[in-house]
Each structure stands twice: as structure tokens, then as C-alpha cells.
N, C-alpha and C. Protein backbone atom coordinates (compact mmCIF):
# COMPACT_ATOMS: atom_id res chain seq x y z
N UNK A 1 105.17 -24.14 -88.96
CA UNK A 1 105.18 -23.63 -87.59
C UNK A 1 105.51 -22.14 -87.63
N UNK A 2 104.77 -21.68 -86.98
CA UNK A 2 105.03 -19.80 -86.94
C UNK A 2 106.20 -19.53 -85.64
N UNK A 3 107.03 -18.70 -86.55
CA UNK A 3 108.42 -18.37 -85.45
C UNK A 3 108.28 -17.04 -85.07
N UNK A 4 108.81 -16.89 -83.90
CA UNK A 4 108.56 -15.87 -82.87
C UNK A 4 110.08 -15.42 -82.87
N UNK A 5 110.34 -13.88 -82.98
CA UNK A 5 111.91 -13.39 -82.43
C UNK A 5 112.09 -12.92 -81.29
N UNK A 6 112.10 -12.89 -79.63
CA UNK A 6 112.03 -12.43 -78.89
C UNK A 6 113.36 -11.58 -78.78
N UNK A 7 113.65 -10.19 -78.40
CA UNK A 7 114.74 -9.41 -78.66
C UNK A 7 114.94 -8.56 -77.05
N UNK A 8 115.51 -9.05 -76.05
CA UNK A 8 115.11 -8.81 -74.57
C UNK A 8 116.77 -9.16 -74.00
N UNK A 9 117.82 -7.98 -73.16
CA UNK A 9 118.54 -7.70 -72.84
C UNK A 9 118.73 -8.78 -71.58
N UNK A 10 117.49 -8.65 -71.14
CA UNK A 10 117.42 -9.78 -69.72
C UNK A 10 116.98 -11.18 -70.17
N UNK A 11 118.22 -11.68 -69.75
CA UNK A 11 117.93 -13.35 -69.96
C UNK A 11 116.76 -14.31 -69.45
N UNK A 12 116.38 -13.26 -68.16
CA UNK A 12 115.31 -14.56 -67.63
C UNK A 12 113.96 -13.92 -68.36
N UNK A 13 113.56 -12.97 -68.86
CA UNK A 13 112.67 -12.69 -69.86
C UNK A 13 112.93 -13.20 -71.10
N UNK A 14 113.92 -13.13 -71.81
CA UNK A 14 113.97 -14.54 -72.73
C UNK A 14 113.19 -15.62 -72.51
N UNK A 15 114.29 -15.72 -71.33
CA UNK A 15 113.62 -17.57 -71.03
C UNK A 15 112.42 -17.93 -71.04
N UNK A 16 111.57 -16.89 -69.97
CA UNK A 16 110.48 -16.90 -69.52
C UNK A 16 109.44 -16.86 -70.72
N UNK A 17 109.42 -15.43 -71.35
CA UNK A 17 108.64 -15.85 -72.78
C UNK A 17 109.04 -16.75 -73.79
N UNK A 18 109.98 -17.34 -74.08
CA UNK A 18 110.37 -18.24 -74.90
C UNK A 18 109.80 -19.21 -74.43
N UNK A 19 109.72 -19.64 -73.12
CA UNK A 19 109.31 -21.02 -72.72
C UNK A 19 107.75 -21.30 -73.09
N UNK A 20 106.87 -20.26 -72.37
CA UNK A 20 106.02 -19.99 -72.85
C UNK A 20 105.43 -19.95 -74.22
N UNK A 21 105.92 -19.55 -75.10
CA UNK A 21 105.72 -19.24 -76.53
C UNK A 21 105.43 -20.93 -77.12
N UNK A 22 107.04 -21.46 -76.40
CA UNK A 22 107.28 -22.65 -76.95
C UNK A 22 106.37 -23.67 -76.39
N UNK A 23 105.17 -23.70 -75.47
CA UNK A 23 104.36 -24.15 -74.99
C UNK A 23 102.81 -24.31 -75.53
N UNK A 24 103.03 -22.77 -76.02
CA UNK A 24 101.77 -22.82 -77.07
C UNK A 24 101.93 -23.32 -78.37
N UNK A 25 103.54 -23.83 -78.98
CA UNK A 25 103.36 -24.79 -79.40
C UNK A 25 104.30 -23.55 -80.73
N UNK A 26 104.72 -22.36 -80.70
CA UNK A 26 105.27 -21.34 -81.53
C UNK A 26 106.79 -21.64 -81.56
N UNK A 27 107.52 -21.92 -82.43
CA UNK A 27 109.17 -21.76 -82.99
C UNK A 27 109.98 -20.49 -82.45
N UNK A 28 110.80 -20.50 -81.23
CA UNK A 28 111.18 -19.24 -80.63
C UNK A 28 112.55 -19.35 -81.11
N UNK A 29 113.03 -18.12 -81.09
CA UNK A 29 114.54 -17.69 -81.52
C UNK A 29 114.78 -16.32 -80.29
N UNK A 30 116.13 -16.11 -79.92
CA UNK A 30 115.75 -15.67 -78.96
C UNK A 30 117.07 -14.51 -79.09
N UNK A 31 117.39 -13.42 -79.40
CA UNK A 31 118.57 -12.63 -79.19
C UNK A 31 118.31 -11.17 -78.31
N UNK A 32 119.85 -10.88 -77.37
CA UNK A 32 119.88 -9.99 -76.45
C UNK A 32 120.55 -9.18 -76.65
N UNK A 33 121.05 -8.38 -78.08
CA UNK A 33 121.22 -6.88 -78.31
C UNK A 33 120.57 -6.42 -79.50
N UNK A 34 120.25 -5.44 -80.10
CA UNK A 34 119.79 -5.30 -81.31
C UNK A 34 120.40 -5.60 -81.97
N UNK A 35 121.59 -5.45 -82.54
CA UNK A 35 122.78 -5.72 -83.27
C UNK A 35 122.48 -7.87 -84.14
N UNK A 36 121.96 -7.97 -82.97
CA UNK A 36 122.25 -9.48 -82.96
C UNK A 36 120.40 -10.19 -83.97
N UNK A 37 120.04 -9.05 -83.13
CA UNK A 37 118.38 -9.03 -83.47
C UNK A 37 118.10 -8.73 -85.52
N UNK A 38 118.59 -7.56 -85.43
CA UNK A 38 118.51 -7.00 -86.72
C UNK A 38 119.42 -8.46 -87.39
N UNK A 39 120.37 -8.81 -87.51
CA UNK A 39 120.76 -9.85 -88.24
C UNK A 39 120.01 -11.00 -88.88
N UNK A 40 119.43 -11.19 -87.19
CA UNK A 40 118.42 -12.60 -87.54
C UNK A 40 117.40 -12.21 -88.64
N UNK A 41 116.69 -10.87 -88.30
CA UNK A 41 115.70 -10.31 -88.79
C UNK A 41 115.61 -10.42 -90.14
N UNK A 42 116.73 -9.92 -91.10
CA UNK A 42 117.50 -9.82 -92.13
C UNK A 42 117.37 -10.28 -92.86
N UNK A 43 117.54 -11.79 -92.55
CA UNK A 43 118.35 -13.11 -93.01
C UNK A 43 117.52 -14.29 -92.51
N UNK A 44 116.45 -14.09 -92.01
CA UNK A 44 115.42 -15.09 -91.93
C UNK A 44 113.97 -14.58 -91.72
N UNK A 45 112.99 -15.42 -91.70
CA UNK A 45 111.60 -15.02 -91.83
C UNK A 45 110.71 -15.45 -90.63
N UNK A 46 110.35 -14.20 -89.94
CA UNK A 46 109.69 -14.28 -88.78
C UNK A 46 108.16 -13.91 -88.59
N UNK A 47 107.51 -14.60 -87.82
CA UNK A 47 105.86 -14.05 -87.93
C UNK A 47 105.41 -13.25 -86.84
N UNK A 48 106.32 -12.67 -86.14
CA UNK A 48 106.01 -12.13 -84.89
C UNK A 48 107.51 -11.16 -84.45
N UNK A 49 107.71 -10.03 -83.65
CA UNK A 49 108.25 -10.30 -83.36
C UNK A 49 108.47 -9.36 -81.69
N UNK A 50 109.19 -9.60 -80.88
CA UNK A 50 108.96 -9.33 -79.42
C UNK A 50 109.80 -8.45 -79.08
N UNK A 51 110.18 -7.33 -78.84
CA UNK A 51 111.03 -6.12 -78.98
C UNK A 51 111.07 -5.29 -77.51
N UNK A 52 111.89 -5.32 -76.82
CA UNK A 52 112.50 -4.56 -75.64
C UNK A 52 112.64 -3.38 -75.97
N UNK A 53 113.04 -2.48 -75.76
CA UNK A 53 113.23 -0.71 -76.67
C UNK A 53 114.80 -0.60 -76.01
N UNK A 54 115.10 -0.42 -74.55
CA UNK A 54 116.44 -0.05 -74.25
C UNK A 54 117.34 -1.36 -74.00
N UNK A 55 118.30 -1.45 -75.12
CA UNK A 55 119.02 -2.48 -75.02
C UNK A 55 120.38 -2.25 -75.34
N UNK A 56 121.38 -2.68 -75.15
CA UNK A 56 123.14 -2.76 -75.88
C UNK A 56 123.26 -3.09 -76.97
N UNK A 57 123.73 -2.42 -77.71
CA UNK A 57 124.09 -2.17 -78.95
C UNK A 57 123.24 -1.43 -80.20
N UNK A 58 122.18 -1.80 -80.51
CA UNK A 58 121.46 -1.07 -81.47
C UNK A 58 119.90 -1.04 -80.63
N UNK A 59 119.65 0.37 -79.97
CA UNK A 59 118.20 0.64 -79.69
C UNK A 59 116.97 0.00 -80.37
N UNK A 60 116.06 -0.01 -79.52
CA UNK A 60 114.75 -0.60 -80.25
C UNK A 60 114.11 -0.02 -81.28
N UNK A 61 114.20 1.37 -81.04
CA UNK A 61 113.38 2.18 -81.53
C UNK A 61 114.34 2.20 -83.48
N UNK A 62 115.98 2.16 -83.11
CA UNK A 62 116.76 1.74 -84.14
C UNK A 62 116.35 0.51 -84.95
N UNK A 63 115.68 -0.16 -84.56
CA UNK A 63 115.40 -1.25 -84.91
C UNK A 63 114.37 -1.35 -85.77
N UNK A 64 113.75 -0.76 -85.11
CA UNK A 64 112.04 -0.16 -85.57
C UNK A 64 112.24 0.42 -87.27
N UNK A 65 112.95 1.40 -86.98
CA UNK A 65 113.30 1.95 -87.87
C UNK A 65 113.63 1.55 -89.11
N UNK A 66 114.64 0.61 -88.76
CA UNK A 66 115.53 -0.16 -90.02
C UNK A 66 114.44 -1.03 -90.74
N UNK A 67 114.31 -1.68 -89.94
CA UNK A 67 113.47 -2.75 -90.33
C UNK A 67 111.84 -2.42 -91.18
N UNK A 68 111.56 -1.39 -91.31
CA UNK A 68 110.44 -0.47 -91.87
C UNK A 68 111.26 -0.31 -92.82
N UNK A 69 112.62 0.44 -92.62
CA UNK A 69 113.00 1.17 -94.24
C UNK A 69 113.78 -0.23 -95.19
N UNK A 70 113.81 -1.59 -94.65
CA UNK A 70 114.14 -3.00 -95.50
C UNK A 70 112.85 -3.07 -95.84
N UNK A 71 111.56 -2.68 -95.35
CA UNK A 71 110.65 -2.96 -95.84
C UNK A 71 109.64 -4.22 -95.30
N UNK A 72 110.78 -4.63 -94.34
CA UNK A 72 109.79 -5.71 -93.69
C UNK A 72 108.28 -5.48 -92.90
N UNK A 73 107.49 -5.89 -93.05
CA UNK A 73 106.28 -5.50 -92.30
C UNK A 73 105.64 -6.63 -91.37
N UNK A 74 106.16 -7.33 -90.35
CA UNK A 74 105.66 -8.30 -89.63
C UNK A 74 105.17 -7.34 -88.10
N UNK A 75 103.92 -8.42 -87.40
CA UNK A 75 103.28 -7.56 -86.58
C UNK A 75 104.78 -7.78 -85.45
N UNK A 76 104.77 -6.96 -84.49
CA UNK A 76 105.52 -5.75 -83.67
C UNK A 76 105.04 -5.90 -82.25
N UNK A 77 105.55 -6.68 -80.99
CA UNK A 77 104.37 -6.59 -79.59
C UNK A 77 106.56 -5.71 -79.03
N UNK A 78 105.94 -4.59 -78.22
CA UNK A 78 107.21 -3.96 -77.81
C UNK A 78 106.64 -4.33 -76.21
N UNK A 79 107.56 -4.60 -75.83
CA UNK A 79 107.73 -5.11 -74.16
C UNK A 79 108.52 -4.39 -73.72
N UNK A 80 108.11 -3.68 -72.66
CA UNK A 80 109.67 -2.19 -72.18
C UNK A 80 108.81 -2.36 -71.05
N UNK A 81 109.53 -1.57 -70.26
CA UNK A 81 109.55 -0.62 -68.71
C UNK A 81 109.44 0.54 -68.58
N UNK A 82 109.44 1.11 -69.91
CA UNK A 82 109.13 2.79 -70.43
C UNK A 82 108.04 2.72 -71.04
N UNK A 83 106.98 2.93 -69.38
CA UNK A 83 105.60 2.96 -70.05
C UNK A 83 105.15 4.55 -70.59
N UNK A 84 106.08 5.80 -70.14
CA UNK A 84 106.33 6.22 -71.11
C UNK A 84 106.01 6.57 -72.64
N UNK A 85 106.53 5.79 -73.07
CA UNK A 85 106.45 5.69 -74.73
C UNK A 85 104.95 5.12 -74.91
N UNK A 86 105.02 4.35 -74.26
CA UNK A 86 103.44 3.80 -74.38
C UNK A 86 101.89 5.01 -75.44
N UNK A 87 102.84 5.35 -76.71
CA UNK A 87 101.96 6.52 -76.90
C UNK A 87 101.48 6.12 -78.15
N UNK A 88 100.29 7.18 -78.87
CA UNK A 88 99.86 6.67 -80.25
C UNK A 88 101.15 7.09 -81.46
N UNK A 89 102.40 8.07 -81.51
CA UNK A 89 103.24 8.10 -81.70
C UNK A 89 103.94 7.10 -82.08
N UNK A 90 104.50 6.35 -81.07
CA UNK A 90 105.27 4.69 -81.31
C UNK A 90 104.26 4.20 -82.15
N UNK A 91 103.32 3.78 -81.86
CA UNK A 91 102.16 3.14 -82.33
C UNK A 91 102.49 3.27 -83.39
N UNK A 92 101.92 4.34 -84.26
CA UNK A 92 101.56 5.15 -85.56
C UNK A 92 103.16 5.05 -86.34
N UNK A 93 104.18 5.80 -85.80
CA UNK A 93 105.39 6.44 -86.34
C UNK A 93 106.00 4.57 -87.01
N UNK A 94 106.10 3.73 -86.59
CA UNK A 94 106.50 2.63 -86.35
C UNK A 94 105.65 1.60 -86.78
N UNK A 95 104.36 1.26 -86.55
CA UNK A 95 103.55 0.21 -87.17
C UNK A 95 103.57 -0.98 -85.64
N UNK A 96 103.89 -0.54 -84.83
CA UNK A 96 103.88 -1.11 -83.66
C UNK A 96 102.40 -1.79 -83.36
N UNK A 97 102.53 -3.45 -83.40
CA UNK A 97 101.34 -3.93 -83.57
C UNK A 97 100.46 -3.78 -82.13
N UNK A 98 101.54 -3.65 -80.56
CA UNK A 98 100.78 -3.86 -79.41
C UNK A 98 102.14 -3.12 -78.83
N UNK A 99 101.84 -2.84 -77.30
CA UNK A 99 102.94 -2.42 -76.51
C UNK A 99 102.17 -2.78 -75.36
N UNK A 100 103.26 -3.81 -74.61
CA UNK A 100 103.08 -4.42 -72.92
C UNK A 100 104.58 -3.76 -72.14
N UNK A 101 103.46 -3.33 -71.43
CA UNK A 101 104.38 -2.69 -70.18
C UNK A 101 105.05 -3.70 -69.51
N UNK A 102 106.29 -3.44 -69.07
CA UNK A 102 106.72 -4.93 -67.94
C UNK A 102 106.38 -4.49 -66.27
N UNK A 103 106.12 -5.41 -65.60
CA UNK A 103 106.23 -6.53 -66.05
C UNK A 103 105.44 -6.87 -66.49
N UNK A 104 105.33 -8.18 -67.80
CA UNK A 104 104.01 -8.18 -68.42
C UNK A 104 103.47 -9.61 -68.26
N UNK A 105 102.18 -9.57 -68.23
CA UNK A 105 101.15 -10.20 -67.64
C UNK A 105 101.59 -11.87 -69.06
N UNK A 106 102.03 -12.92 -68.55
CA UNK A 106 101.99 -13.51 -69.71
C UNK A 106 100.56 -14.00 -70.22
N UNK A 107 99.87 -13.97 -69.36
CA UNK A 107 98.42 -14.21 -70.45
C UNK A 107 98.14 -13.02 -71.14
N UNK A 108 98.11 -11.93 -71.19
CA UNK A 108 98.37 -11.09 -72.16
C UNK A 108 99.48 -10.72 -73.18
N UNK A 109 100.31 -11.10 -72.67
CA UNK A 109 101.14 -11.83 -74.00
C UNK A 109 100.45 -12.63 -74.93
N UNK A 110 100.49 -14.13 -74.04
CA UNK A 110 100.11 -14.74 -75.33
C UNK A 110 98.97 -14.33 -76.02
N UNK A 111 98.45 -13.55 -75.50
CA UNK A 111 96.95 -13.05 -76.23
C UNK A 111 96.96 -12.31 -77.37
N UNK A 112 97.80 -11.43 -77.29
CA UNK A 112 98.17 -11.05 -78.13
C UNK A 112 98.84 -11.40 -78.91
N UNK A 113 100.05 -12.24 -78.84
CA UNK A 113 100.84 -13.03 -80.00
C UNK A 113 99.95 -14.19 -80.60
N UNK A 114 98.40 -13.97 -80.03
CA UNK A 114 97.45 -15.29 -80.85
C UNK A 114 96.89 -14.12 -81.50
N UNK A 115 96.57 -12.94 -81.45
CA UNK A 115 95.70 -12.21 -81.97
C UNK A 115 97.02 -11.16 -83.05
N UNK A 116 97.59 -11.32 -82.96
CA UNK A 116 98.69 -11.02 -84.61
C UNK A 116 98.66 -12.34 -85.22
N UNK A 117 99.00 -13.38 -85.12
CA UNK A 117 99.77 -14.40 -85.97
C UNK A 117 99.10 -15.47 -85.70
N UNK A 118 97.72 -15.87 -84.43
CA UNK A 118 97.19 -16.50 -84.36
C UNK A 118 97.70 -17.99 -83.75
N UNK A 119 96.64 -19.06 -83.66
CA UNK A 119 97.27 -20.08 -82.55
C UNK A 119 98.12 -20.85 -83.96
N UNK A 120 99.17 -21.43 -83.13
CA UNK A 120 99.73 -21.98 -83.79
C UNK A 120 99.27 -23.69 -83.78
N UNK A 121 99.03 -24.69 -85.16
CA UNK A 121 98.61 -25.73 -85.06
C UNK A 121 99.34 -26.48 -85.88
């Protein structure tokens, strides 16, 4: 089963994509600071993963970061409200597989979390 990390400050966006995720039939894990995020990240193996940018404790973009220089390379969908950033920059600088503006459309979500890591069966 392909696992999903959703990393989102607001609980009912958790919920909401988690539920979802977990509908299409994907293994969700679900943490709300970076701090908490980067751990999981670490220390287990994820095929996706779902990234907020402004959050408590360790930034997204911190995240981004780290997780490039461990070397991990899994595809990247960033979900923010700073459409903003929305640039080829993030994109490029980062390896950022997609970026959805919020609020975001969940059929384009899942569209995209089928088009990185594909349907899950």
C-alpha cells in the first residue's frame, strides 16, 4: 500500500485530505508542525508527500530543504495559501513535484497524488 504524509497546521485539512486519500484506498499519516513532520520523514518511508509551507515549529520551505540535503527524493504536492510562491523557483530550487493553492480543489488533489505515485491497488 502506498503511504501518504500529509504535513498541515489546520486540523480539518488533515482530516479532510486524509479522509479522502484514505478513500482512494492510500495509507495516510498525518502531522501538524514540521518538527513532527521531519521525524516521521526520517525514520520511515513515504511515497508522497503533502506539505503546507507556513507552519509552527520548523517551516516548509525548512523542510524542503532538509529533506533534499538527507537525500530523500520522494514526489512533493505543497498546499499553501501563499499563492505567492507559486513560482518556477520553489519548483526548481526544491524538486517540488506540484503546488495547489488553498483552498484546494480535492479532485485535483487526488489527481495529482495519482499522477506522482499513481492509483493505489
Amino acid at each position: 500500500m502506498r503511504k501518504i504524509l500529509i504535513v498541515d497546521d489546520d486540523p480539518n485539512i488533515r482530516f479532510l485530505f486524509a479522509e479522502m486519500l484514505k478513500m482512494d484506498g492510500y495509507e495516510v499519516i498525518s502531522a501538524s508542525t514540521g518538527t513532527k513532520a521531519l521525524q516521521l520523514i526520517l525514520s520511515d518511508n513515504f511515497n508522497l508527500l503533502i506539505l503546507d509551507i507556513k507552519m509552527p515549529g520548523i517551516h516548509g520551505l525548512e523542510i524542503l530543504r532538509r529533506l533534499r540535503e538527507a537525500g530523500r527524493e520522494i514526489p512533493i504536492l505543497i498546499c499553501s495559501a501563499f499563492d505567492g510562491m507559486k513560482d518556477d523557483f520553489i519548483i526548481k530550487a526544491y524538486g517540488v513535484s506540484d503546488y495547489l493553492v488553498k483552498p484546494v480543489d480535492l479532485q485535483l488533489l487526488s489527481a495529482s497524488v495519482k499522477k506522482y505515485i499513481g492509483k493505489n491497488v
